[in-house]
N, C-alpha and C. Protein backbone atom coordinates (compact mmCIF):
# COMPACT_ATOMS: atom_id res chain seq x y z
N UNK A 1 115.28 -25.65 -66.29
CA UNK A 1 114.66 -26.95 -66.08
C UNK A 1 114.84 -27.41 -64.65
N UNK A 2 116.25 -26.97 -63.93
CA UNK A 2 116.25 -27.76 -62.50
C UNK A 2 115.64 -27.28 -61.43
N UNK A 3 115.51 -25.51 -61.32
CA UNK A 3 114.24 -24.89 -61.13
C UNK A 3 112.86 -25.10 -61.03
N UNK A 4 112.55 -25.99 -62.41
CA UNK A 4 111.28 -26.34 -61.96
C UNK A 4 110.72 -27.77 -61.46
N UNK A 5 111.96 -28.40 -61.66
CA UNK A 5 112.00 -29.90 -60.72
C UNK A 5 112.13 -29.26 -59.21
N UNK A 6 112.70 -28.50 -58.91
CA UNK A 6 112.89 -28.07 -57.72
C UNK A 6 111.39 -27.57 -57.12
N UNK A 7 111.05 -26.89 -57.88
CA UNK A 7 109.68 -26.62 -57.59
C UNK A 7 108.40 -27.46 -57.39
N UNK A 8 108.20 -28.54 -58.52
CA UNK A 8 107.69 -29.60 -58.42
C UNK A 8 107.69 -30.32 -57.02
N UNK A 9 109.16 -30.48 -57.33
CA UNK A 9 109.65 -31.37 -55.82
C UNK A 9 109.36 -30.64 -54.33
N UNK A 10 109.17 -29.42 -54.43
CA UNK A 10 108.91 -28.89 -53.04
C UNK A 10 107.26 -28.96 -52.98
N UNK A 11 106.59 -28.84 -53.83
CA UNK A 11 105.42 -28.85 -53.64
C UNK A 11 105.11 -30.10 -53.14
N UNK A 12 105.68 -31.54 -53.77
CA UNK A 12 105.45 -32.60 -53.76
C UNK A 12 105.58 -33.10 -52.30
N UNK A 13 106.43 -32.08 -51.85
CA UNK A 13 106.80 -32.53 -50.50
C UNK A 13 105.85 -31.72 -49.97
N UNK A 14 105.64 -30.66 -49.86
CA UNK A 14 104.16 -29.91 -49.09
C UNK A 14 102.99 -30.80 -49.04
N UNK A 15 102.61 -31.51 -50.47
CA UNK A 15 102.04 -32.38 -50.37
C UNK A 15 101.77 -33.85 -49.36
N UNK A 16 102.63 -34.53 -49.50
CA UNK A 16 103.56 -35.25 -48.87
C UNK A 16 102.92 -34.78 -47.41
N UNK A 17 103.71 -34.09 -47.09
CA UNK A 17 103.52 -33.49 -45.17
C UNK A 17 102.42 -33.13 -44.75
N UNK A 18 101.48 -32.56 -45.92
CA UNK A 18 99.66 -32.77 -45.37
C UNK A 18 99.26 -33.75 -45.28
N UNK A 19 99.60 -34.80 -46.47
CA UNK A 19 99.11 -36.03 -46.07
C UNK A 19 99.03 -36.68 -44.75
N UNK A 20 100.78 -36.87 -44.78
CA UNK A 20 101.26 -37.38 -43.09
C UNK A 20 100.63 -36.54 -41.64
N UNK A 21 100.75 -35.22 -42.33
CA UNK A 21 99.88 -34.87 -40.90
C UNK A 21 98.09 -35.16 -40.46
N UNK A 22 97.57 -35.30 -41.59
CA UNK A 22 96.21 -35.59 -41.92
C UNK A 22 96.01 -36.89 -40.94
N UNK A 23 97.05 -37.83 -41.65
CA UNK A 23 96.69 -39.53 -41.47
C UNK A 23 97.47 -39.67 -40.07
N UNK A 24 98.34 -38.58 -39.44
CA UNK A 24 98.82 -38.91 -38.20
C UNK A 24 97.52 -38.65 -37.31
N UNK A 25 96.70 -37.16 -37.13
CA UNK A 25 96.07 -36.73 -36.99
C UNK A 25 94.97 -37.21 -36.72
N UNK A 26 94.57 -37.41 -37.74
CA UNK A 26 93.28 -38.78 -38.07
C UNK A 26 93.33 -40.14 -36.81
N UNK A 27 94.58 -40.38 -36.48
CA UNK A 27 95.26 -42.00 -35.96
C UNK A 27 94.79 -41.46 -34.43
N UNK A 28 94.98 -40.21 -34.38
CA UNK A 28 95.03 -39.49 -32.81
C UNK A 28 93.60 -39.16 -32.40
N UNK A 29 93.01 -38.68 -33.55
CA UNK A 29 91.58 -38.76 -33.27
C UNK A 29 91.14 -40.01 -32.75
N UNK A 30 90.97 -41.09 -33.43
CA UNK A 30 90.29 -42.50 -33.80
C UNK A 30 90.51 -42.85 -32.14
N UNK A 31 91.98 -42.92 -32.16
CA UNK A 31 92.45 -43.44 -30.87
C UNK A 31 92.03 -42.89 -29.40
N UNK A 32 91.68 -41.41 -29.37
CA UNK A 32 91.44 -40.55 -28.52
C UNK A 32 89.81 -41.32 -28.05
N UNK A 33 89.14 -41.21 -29.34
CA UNK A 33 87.57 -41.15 -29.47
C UNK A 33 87.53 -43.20 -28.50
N UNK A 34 88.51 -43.96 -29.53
CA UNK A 34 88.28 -45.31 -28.82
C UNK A 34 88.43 -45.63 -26.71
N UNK A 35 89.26 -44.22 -26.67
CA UNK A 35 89.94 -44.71 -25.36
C UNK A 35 88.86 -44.32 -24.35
N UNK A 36 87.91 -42.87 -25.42
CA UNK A 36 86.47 -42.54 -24.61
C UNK A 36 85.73 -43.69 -24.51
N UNK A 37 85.40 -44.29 -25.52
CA UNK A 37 84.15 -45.03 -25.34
C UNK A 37 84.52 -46.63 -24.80
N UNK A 38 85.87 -46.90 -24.66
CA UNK A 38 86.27 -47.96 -23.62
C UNK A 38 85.83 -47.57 -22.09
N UNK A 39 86.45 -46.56 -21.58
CA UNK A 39 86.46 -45.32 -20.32
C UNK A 39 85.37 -45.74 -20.18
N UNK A 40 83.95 -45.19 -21.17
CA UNK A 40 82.65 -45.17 -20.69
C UNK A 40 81.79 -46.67 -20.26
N UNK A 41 82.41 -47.53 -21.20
CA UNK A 41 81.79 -48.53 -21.15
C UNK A 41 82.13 -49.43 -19.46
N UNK A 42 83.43 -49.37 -19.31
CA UNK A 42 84.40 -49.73 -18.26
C UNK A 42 83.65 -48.84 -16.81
N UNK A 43 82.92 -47.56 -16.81
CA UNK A 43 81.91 -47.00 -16.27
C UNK A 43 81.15 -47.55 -16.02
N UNK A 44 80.42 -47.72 -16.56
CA UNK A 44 78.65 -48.34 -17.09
C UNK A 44 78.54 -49.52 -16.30
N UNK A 45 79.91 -50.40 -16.05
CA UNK A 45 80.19 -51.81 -16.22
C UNK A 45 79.78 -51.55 -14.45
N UNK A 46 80.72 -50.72 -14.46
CA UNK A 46 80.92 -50.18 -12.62
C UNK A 46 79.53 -49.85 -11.59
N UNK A 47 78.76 -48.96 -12.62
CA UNK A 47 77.71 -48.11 -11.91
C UNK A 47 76.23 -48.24 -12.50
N UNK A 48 76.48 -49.12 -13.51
CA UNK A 48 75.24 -49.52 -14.46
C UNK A 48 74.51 -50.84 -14.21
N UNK A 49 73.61 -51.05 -14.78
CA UNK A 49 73.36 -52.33 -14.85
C UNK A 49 73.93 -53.14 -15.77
N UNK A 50 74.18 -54.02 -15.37
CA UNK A 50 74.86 -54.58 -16.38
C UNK A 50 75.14 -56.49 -16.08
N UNK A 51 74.60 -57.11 -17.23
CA UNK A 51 74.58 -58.37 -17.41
C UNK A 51 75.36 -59.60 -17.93
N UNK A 52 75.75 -60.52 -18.03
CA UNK A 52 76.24 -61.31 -19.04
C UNK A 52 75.21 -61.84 -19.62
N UNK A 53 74.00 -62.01 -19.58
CA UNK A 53 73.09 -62.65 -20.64
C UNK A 53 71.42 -62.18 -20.41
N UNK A 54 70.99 -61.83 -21.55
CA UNK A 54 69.35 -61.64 -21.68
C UNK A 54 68.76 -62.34 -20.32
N UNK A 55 67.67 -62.08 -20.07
CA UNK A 55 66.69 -63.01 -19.42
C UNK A 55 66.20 -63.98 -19.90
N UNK A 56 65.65 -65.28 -19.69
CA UNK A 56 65.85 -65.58 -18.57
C UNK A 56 67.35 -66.01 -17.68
N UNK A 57 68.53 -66.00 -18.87
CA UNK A 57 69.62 -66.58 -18.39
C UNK A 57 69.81 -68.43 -18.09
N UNK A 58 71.06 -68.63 -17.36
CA UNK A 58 71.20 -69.85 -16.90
C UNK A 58 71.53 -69.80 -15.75
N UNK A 59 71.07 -70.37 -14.80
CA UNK A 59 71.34 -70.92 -13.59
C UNK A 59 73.03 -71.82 -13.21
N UNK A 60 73.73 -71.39 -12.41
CA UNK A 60 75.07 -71.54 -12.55
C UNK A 60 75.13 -71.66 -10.52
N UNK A 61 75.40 -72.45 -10.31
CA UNK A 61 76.00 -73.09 -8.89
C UNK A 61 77.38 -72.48 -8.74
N UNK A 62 77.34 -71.57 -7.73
CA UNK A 62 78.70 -70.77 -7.76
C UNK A 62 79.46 -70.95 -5.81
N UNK A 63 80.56 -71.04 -5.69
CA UNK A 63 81.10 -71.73 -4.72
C UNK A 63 81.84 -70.64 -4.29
N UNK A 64 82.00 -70.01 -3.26
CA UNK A 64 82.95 -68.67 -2.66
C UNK A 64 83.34 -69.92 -1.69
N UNK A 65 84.67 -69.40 -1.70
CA UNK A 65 85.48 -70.64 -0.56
C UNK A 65 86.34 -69.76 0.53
N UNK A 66 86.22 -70.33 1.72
CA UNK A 66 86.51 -69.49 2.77
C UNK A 66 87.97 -68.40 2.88
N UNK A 67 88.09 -67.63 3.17
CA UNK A 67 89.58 -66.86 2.40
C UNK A 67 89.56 -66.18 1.29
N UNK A 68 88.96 -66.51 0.08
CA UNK A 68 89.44 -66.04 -1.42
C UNK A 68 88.95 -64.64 -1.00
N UNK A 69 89.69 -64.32 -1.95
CA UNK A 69 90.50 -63.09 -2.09
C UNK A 69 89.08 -62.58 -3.07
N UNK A 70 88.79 -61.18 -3.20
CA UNK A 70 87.74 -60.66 -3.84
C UNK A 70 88.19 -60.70 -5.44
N UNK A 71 89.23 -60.46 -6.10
CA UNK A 71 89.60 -60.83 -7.43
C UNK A 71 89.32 -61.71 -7.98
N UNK A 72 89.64 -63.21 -6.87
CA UNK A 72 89.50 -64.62 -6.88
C UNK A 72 88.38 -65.10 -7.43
N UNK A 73 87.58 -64.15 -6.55
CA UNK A 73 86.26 -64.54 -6.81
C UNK A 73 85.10 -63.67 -8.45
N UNK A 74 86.19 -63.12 -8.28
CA UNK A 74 85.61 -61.94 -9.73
C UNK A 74 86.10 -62.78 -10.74
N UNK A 75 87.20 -63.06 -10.47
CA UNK A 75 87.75 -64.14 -11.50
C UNK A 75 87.35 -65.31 -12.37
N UNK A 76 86.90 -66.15 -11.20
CA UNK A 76 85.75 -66.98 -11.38
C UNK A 76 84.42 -66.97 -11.98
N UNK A 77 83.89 -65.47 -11.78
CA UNK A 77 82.27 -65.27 -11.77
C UNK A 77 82.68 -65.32 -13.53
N UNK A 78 83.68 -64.14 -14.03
CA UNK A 78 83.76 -64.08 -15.26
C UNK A 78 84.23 -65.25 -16.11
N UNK A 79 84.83 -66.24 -16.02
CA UNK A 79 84.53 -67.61 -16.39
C UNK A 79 83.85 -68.57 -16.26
N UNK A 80 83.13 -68.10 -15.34
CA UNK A 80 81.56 -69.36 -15.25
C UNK A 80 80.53 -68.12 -16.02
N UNK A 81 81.02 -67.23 -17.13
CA UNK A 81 80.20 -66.02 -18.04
C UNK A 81 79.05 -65.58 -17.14
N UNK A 82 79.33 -64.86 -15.79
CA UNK A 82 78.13 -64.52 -15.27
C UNK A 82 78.73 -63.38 -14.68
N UNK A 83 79.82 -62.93 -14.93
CA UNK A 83 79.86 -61.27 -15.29
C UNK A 83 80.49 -60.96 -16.78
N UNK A 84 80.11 -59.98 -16.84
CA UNK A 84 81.19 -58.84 -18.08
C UNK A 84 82.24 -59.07 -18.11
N UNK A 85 82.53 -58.35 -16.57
CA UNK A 85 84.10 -58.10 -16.67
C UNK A 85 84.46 -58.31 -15.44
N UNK A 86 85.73 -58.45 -14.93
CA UNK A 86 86.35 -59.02 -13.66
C UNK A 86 87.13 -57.90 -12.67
N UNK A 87 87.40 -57.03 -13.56
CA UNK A 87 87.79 -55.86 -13.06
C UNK A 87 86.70 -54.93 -12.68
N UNK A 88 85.89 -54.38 -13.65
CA UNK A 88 84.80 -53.85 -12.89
C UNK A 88 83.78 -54.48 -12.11
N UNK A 89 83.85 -55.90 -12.05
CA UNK A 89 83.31 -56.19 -10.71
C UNK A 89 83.77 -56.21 -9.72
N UNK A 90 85.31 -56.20 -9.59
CA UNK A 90 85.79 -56.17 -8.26
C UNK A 90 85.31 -54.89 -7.87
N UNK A 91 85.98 -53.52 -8.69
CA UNK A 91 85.70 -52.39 -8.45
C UNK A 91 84.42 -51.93 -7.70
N UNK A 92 83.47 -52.56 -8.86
CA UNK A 92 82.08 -52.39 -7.83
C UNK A 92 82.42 -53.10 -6.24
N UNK A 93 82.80 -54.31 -6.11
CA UNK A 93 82.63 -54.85 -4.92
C UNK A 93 83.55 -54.09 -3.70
N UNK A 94 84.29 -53.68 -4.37
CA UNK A 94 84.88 -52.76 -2.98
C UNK A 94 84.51 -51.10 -2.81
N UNK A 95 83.50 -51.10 -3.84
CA UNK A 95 82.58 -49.78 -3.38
C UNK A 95 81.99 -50.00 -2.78
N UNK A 96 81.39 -51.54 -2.26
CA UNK A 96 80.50 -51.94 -2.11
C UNK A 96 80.50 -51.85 -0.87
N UNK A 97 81.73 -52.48 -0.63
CA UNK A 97 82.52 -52.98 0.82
C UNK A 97 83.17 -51.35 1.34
N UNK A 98 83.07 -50.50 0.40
CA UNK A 98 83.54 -49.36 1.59
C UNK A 98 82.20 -48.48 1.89
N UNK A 99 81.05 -48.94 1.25
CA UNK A 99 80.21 -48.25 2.05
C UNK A 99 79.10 -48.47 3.26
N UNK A 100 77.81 -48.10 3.54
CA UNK A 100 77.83 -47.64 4.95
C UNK A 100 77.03 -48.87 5.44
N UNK A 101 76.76 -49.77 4.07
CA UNK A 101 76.51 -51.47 4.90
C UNK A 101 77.77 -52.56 4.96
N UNK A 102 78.52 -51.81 4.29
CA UNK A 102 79.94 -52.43 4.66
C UNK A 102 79.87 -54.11 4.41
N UNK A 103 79.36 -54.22 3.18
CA UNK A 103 79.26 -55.48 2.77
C UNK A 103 80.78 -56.68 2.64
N UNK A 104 80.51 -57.14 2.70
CA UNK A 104 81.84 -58.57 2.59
C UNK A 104 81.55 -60.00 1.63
N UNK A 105 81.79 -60.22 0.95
CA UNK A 105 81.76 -61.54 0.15
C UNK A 105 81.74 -62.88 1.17
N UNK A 106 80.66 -63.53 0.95
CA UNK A 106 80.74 -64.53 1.90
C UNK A 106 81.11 -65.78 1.51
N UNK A 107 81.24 -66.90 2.72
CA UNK A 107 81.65 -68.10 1.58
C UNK A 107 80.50 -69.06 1.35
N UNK A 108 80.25 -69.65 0.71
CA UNK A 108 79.23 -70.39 0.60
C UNK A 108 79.04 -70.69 -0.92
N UNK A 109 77.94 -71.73 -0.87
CA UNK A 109 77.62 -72.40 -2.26
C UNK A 109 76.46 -71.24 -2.78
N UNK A 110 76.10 -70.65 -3.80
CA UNK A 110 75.15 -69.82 -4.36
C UNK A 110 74.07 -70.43 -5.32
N UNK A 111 73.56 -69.93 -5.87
CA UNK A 111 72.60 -70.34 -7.49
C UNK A 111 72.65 -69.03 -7.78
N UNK A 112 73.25 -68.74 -8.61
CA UNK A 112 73.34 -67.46 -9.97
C UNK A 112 72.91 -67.82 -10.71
N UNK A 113 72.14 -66.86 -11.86
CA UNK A 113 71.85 -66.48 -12.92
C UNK A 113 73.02 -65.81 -13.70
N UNK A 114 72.72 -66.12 -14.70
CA UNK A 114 74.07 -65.55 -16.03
C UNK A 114 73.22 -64.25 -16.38
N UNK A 115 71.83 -63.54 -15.99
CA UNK A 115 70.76 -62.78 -16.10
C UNK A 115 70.81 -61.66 -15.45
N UNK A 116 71.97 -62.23 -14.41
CA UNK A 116 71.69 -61.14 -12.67
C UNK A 116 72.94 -60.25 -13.10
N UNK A 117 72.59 -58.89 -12.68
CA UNK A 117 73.51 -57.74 -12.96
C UNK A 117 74.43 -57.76 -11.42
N UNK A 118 75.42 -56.65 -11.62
CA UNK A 118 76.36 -56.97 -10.58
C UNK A 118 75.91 -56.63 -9.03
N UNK A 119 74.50 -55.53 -9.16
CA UNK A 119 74.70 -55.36 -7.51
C UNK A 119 73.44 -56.57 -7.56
N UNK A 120 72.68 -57.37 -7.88
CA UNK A 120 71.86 -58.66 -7.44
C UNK A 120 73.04 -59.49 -7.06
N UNK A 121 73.65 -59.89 -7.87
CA UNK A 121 75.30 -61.05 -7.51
C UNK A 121 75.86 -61.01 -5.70
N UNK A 122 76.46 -59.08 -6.08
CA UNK A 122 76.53 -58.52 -4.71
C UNK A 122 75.95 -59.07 -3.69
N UNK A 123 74.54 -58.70 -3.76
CA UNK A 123 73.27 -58.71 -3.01
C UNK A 123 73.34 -60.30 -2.19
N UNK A 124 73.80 -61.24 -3.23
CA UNK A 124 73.35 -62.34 -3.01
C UNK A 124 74.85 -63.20 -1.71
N UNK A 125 75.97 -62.85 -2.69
CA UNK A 125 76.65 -63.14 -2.01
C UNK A 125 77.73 -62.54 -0.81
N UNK A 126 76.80 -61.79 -0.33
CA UNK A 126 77.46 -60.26 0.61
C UNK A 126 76.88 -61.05 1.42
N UNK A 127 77.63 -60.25 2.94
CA UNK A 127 76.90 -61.13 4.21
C UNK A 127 75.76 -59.52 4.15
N UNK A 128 75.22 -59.00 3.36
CA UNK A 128 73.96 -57.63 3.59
C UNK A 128 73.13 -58.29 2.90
N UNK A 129 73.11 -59.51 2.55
CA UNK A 129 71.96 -59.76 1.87
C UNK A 129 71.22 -61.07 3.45
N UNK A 130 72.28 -61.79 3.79
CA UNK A 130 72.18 -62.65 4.73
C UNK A 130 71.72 -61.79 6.13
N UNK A 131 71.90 -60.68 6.33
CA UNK A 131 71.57 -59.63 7.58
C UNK A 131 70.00 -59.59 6.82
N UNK A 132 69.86 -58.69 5.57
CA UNK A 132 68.45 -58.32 5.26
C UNK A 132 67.73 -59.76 5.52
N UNK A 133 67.92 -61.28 5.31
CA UNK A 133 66.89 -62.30 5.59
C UNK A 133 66.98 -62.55 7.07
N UNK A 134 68.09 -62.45 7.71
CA UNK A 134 67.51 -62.30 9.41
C UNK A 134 67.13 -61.08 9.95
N UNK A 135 66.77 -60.24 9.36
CA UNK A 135 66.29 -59.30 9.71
C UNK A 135 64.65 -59.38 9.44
N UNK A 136 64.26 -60.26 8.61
CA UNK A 136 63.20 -60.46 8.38
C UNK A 136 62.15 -61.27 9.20
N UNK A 137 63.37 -62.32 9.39
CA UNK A 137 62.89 -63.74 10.20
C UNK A 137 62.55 -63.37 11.57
C-alpha cells in the first residue's frame, strides 16, 4: 500500500512541476510579447506619426519660456494633451536638434492643435520653421 501512495505521490508531483513550469513559462511569454509591443509602440511614437487627437482637434495657446529646458517643455505639451508621450517627444526633439538643420526650441507664444503630430509641433516651434518663413519673405 505505501508503494503505491508513493507512486501516486510522485506522479502527483510530476504533475505538479508541469503545471508550474507551463504557468511560469506562459508568465515569460506574455511578458516578453508585452515588452515587444510597448518597444514598438514607444518607436512609432518616435519616428511615426503620431497624434493626441483625430482631426480637426483643439486649438491650445502654448507658451515656450526663455531657458526651459527641452523636457520642460515636453512636459507641458503632454499636459495641455497635445502629445502622446513626453519622453518620446523629447527623444524626437533631440534627433531633431542633432541633425543637419540643427533645430532648437524657441521661446515664444504658439497656437497648437491637439491634431498636429510631433514633427508639425517641431516644425512650429523650432527656430527651422522661423528660418523657412524668412527665407520666404
Amino acid at each position: 500500500m505505501a508503494g503505491s501512495q508513493r507512486a501516486v505521490l510522485g506522479g502527483v508531483k510530476v504533475i505538479f512541476s508541469i503545471i508550474l513550469s507551463l504557468i511560469f513559462y506562459g508568465l515569460i511569454i506574455f511578458a516578453v510579447s508585452r515588452l515587444c509591443i510597448q518597444t514598438y509602440n514607444f518607436g512609432y511614437q518616435i519616428f511615426g506619426s503620431v497624434s493626441a487627437d483625430e482631426a480637426p482637434g483643439t486649438d491650445v495657446d502654448f507658451t515656450v519660456n526663455e531657458g526651459e529646458a527641452t523636457m520642460s517643455v515636453a512636459s507641458r505639451l503632454e499636459y495641455n494633451r497635445l502629445i502622446v508621450n513626453k519622453y518620446s517627444f523629447y527623444i524626437r526633439a533631440q534627433i531633431n536638434a542633432q541633425g543637419s538643420d540643427g533645430s532648437v526650441i524657441m521661446p515664444g507664444t504658439y497656437e497648437l492643435n491637439t491634431s498636429m503630430n510631433y514633427e508639425e509641433i517641431l516644425n512650429i516651434i523650432t527656430n527651422s520653421a522661423s528660418e523657412k518663413e524668412e527665407g520666404a519673405q
